[in-house]
Every structure is written in structure tokens, then in C-alpha cells.
PDB file of N, CA and C in Angstrom:
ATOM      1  N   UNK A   1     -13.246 -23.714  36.000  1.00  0.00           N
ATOM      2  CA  UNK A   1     -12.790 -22.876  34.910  1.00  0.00           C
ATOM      3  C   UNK A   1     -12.697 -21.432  35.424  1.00  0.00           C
ATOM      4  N   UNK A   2     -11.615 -20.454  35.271  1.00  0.00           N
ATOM      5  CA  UNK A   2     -11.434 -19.395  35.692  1.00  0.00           C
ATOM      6  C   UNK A   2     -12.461 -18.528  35.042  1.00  0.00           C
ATOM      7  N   UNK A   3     -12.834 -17.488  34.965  1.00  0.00           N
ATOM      8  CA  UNK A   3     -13.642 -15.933  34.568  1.00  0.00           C
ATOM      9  C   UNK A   3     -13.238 -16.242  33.847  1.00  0.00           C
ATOM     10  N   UNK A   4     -11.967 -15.677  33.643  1.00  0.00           N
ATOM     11  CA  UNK A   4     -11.271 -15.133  32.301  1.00  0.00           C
ATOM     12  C   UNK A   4     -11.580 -16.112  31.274  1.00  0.00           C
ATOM     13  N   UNK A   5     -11.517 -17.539  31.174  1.00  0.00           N
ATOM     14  CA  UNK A   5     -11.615 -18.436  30.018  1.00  0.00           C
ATOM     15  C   UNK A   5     -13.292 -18.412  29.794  1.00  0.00           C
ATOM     16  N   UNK A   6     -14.078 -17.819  31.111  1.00  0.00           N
ATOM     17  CA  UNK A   6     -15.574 -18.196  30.757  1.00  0.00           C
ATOM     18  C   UNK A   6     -15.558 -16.795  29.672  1.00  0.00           C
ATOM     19  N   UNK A   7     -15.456 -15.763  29.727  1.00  0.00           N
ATOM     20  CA  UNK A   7     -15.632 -14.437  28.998  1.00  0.00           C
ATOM     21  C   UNK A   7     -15.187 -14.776  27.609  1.00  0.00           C
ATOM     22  N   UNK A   8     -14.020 -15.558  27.593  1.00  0.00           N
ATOM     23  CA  UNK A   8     -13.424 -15.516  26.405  1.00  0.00           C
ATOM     24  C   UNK A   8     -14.283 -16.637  25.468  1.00  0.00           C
ATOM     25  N   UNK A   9     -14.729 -17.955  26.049  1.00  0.00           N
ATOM     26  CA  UNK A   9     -16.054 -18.639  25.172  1.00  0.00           C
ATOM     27  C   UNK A   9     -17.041 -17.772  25.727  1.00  0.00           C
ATOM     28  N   UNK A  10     -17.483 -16.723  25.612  1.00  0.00           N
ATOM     29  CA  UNK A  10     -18.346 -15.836  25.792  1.00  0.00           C
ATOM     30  C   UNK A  10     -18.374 -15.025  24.544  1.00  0.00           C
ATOM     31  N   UNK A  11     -16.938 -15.136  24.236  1.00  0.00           N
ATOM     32  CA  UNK A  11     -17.030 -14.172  22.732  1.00  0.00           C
ATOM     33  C   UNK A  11     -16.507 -14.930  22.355  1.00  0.00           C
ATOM     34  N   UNK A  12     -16.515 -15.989  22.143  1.00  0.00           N
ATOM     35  CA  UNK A  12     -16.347 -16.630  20.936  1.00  0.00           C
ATOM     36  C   UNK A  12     -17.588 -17.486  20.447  1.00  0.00           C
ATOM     37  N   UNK A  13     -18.544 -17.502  21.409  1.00  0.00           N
ATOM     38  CA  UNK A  13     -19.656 -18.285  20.789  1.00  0.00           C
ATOM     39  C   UNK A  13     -21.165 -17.605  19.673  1.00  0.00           C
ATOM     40  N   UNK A  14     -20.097 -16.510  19.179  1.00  0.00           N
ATOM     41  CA  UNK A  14     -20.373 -15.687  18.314  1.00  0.00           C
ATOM     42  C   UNK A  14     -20.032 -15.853  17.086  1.00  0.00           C
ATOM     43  N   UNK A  15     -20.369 -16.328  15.968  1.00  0.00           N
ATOM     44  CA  UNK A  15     -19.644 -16.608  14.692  1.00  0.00           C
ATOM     45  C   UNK A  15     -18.918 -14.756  14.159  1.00  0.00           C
ATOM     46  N   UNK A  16     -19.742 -13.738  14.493  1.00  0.00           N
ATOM     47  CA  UNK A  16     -18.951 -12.785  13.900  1.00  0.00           C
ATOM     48  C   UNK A  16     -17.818 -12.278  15.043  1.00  0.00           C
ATOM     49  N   UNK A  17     -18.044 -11.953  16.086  1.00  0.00           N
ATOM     50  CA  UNK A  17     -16.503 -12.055  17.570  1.00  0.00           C
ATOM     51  C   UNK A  17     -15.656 -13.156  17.195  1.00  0.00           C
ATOM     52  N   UNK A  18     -16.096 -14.104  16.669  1.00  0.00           N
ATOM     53  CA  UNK A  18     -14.852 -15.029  16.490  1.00  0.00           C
ATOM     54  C   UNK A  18     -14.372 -14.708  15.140  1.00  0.00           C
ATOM     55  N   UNK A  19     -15.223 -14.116  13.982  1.00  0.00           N
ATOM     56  CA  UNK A  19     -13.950 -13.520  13.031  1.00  0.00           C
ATOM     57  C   UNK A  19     -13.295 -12.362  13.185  1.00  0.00           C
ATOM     58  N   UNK A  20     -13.767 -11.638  14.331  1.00  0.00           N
ATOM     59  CA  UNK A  20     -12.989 -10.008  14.451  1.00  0.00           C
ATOM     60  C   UNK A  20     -11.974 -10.543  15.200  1.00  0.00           C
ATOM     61  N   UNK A  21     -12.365 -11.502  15.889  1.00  0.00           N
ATOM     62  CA  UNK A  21     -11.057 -12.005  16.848  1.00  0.00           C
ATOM     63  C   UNK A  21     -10.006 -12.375  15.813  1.00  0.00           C
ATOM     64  N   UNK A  22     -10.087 -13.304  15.048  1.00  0.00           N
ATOM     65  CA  UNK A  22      -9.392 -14.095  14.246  1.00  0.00           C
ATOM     66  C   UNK A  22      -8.349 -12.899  13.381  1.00  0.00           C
ATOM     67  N   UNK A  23      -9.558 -12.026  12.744  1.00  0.00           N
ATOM     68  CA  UNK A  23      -8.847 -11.027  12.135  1.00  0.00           C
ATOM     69  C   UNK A  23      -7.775  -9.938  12.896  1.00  0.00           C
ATOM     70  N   UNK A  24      -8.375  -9.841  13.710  1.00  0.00           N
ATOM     71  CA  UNK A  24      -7.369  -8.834  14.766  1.00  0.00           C
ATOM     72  C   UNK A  24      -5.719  -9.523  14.887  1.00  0.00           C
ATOM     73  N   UNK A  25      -5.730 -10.909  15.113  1.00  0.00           N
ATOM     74  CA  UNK A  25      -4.771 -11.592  15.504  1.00  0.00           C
ATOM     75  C   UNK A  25      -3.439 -10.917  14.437  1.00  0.00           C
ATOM     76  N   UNK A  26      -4.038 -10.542  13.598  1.00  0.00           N
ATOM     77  CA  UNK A  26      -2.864 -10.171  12.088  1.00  0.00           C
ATOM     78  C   UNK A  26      -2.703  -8.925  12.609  1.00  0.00           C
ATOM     79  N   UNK A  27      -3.242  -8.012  13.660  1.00  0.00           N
ATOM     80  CA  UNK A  27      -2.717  -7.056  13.746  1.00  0.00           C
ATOM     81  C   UNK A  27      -3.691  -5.755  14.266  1.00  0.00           C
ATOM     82  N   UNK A  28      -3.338  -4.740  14.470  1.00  0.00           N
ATOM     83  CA  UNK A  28      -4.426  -3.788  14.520  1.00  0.00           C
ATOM     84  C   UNK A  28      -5.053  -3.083  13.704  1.00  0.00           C
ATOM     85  N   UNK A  29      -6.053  -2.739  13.681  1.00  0.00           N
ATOM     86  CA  UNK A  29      -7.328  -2.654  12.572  1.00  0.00           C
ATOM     87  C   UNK A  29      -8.426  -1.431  12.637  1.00  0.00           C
ATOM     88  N   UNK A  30      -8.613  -0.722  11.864  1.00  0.00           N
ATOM     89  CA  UNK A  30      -9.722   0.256  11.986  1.00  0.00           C
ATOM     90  C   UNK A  30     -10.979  -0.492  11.738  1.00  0.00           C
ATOM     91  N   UNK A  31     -11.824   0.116  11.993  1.00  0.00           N
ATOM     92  CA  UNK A  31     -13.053  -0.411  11.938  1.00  0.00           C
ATOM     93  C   UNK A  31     -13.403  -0.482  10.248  1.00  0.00           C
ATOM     94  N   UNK A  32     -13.020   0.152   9.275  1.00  0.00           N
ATOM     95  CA  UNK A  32     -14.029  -0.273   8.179  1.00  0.00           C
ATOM     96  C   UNK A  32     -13.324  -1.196   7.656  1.00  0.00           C
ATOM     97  N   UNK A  33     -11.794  -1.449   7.846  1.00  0.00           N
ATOM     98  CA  UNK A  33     -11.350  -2.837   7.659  1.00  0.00           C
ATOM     99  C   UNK A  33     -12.057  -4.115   8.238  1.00  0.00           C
ATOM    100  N   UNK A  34     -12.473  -3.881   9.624  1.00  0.00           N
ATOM    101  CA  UNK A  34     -12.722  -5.298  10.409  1.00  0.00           C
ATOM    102  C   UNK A  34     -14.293  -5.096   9.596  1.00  0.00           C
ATOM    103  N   UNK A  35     -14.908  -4.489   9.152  1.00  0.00           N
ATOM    104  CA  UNK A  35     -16.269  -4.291   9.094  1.00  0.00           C
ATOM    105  C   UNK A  35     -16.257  -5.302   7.247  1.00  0.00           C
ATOM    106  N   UNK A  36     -15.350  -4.694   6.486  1.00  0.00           N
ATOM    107  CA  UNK A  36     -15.320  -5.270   5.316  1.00  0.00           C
ATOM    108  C   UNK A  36     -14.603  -6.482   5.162  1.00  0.00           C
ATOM    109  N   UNK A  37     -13.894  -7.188   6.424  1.00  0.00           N
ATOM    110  CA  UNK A  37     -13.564  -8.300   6.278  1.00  0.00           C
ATOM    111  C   UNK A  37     -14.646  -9.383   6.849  1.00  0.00           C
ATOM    112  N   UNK A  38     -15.511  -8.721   7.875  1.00  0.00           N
ATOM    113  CA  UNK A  38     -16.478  -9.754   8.328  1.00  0.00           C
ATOM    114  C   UNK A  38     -17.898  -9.357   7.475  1.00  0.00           C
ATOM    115  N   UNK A  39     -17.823  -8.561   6.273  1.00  0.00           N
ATOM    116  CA  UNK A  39     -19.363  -8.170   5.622  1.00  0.00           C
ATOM    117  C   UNK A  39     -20.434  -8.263   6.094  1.00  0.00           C
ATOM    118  N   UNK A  40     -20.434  -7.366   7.531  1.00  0.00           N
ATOM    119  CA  UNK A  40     -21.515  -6.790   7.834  1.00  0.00           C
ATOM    120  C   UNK A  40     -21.617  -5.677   7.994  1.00  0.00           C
ATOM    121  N   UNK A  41     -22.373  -5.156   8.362  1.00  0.00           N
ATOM    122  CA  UNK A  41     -23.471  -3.426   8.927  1.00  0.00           C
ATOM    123  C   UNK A  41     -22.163  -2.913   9.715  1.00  0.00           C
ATOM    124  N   UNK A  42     -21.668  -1.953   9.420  1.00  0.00           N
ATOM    125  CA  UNK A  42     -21.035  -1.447  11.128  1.00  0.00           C
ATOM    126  C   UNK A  42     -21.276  -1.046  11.749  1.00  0.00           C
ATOM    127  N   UNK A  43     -22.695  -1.399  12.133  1.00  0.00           N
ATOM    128  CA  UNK A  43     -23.424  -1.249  12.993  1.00  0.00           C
ATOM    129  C   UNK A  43     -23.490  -2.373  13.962  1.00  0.00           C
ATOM    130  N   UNK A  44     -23.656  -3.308  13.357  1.00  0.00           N
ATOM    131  CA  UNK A  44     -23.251  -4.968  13.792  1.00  0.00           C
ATOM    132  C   UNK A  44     -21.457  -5.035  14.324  1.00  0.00           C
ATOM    133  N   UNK A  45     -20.931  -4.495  13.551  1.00  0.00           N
ATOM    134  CA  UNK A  45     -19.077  -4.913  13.966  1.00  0.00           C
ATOM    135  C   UNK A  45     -19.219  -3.832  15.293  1.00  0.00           C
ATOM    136  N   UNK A  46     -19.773  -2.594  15.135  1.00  0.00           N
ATOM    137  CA  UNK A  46     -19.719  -1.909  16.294  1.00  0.00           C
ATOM    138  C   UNK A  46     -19.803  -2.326  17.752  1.00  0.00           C
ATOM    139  N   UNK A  47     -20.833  -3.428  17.586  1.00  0.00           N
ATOM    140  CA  UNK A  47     -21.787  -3.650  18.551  1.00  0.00           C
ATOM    141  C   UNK A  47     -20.964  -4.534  19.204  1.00  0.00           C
ATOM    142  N   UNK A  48     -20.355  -5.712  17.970  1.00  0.00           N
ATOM    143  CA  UNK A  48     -19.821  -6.863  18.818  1.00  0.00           C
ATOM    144  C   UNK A  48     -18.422  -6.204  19.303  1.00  0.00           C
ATOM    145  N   UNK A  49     -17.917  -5.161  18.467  1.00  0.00           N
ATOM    146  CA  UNK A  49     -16.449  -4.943  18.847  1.00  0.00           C
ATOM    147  C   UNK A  49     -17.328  -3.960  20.348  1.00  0.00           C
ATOM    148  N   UNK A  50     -17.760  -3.776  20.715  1.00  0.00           N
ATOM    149  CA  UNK A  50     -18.090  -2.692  22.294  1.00  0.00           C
ATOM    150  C   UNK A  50     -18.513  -4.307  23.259  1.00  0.00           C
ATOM    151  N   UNK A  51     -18.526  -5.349  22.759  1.00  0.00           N
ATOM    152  CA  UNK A  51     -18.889  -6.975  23.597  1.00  0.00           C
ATOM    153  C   UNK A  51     -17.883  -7.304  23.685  1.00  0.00           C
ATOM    154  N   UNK A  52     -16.789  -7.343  22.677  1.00  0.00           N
ATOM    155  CA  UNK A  52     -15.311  -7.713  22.832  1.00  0.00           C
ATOM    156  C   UNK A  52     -14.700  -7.186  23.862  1.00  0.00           C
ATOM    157  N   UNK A  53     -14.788  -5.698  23.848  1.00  0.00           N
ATOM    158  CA  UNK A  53     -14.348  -4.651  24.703  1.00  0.00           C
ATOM    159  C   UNK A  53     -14.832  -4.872  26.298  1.00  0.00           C
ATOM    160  N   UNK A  54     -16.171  -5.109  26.371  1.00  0.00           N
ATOM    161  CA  UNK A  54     -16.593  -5.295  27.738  1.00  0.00           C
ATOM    162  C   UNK A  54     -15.827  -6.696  28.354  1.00  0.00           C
ATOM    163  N   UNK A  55     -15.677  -8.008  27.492  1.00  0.00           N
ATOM    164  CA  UNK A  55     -15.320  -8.407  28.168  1.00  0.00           C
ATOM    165  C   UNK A  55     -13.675  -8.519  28.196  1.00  0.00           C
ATOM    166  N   UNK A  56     -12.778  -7.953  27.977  1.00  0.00           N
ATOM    167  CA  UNK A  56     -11.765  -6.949  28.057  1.00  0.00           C
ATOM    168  C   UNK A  56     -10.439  -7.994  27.079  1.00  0.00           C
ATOM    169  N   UNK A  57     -11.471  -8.392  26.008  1.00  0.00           N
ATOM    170  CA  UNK A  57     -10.564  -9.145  24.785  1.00  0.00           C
ATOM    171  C   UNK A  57     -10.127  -8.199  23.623  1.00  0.00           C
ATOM    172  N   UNK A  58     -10.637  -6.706  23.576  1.00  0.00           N
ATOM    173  CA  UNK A  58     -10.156  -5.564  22.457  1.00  0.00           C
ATOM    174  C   UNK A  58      -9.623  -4.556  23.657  1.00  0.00           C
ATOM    175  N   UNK A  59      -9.185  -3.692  22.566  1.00  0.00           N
ATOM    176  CA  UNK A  59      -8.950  -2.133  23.023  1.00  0.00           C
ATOM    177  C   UNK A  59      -8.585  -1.280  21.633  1.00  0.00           C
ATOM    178  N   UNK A  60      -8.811  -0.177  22.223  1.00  0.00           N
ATOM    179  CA  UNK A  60      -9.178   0.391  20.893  1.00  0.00           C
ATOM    180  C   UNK A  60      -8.161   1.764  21.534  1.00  0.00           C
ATOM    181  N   UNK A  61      -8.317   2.667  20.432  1.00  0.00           N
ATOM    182  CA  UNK A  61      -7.046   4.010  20.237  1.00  0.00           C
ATOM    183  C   UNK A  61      -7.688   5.079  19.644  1.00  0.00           C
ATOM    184  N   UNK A  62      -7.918   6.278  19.657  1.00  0.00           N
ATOM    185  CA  UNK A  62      -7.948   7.078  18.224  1.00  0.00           C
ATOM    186  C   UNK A  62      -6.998   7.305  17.579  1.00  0.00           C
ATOM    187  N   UNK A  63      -6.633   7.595  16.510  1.00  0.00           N
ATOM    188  CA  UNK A  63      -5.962   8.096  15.938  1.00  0.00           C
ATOM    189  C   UNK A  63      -6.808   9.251  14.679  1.00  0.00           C
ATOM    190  N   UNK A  64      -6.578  10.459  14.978  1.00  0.00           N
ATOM    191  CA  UNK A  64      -7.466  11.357  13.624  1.00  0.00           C
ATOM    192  C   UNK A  64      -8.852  10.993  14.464  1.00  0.00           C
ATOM    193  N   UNK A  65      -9.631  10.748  12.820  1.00  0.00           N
ATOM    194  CA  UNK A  65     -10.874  10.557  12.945  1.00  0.00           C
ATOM    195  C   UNK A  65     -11.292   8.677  13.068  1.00  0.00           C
ATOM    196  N   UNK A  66      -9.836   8.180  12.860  1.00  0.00           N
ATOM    197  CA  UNK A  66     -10.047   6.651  13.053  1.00  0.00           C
ATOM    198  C   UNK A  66      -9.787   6.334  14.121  1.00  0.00           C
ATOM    199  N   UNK A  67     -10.909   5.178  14.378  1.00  0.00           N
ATOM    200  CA  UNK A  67     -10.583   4.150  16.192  1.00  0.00           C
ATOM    201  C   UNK A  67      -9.854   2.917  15.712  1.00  0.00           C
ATOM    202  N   UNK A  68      -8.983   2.297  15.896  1.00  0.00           N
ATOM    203  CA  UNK A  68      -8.091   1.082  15.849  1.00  0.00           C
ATOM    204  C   UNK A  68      -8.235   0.548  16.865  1.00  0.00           C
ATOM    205  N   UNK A  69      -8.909  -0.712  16.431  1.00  0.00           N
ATOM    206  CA  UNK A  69      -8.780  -2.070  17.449  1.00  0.00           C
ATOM    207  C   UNK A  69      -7.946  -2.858  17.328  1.00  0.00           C
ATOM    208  N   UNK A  70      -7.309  -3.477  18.196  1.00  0.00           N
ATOM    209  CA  UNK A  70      -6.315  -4.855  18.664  1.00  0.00           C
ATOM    210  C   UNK A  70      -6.470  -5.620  19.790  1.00  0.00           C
ATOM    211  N   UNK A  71      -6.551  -6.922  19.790  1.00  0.00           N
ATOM    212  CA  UNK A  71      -6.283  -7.348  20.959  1.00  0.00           C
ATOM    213  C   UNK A  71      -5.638  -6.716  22.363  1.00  0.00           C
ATOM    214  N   UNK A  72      -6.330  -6.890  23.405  1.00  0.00           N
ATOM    215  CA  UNK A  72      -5.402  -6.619  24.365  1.00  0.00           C
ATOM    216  C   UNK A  72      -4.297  -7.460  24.419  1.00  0.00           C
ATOM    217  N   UNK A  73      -3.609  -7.230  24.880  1.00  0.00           N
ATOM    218  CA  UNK A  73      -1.984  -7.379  25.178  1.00  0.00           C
ATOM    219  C   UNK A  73      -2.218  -8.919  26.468  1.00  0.00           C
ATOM    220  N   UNK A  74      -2.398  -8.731  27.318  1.00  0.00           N
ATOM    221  CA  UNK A  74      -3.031  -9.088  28.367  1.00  0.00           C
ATOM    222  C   UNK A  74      -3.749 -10.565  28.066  1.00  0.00           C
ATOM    223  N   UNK A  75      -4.636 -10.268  26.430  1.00  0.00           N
ATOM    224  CA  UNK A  75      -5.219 -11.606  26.309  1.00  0.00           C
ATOM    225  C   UNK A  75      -4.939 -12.569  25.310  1.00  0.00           C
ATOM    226  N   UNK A  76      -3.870 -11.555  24.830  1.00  0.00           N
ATOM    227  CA  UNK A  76      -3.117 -12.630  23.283  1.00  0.00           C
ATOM    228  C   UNK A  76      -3.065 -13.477  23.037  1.00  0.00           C
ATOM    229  N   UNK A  77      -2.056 -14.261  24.281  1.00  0.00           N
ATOM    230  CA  UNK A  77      -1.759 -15.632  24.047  1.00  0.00           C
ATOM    231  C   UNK A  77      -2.941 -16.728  24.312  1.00  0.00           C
ATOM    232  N   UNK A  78      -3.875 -16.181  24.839  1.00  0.00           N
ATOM    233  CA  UNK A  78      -5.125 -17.025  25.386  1.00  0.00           C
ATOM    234  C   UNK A  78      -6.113 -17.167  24.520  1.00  0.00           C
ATOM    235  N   UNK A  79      -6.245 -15.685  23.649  1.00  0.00           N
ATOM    236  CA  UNK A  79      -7.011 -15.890  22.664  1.00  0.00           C
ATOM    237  C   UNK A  79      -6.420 -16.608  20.787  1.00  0.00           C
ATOM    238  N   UNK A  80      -4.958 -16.538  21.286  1.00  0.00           N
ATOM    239  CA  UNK A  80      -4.601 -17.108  20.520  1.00  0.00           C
ATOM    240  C   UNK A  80      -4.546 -18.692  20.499  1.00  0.00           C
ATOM    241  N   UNK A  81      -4.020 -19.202  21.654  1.00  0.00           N
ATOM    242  CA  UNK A  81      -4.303 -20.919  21.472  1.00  0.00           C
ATOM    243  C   UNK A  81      -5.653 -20.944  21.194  1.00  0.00           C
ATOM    244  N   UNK A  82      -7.103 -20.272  21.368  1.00  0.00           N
ATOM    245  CA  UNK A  82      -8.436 -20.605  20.968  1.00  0.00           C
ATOM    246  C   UNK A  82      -8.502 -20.617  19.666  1.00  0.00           C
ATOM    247  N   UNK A  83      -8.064 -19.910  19.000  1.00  0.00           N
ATOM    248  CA  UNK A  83      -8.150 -19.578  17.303  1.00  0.00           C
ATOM    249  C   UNK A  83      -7.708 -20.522  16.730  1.00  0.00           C
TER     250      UNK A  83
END
């Protein structure tokens, strides 16, 4: 099995990474969206979205005072047949 597919069941064997994942798929997202669609702490969405990030399944933007996450580009289609 390559890295790349081990990282990616790496975050997915997370019940909340696998709904930010899921949710992201619709598009890109600020954080108090992804935070109020998975109803937790965003402290918790923080944490897993900076685990997503490490293993290089998000990326994020500023815009203003908001950060927007989306899938990388890079891992779309891979994380999409998983979903």
C-alpha cells in the first residue's frame, strides 16, 4: 500500500476527519461552518482540521479574519472514491 493511501485511512479512522472530510467534499468551508456541521468544540474541529492538514488532505486560505478549508486539489479524487 503506498504512504499516501496509509495517511489517508489515517484520517479517516476518525469519526469526526471523516465528517470534515465528507463535508468539505461540497466545497470550501470556514471553520464555524465545518465546526457547526460536525457539533463540536472548535477546539476539537481545530485540532483535527491541523491532522488533516499534516497529513496533506486540507489546505486552508485567509480571507479577512476567516481561514477556509478545502480539500487539496492533489487529493480529491482519492479522497473522494473513500467517501
Amino acid at each position: 500500500m503506498s504512504h499516501e493511501k496509509v495517511q489517508v485511512y489515517k484520517a479517516f479512522s476518525d469519526e469526526t476527519r471523516y465528517n470534515i472530510l465528507k463535508f468539505l467534499m461540497t466545497g470550501e468551508k470556514p471553520v464555524h461552518e465545518v465546526t457547526a456541521h460536525c457539533h463540536r468544540a472548535q477546539s476539537t474541529i481545530s485540532l483535527q482540521l491541523k491532522k488533516l492538514e499534516y497529513h496533506g488532505l486540507v489546505q486552508w486560505r485567509r480571507e479577512g479574519k476567516r481561514i477556509l478549508y478545502r480539500i487539496s486539489h492533489d487529493k480529491l479524487s482519492l479522497v473522494h472514491r473513500l467517501i
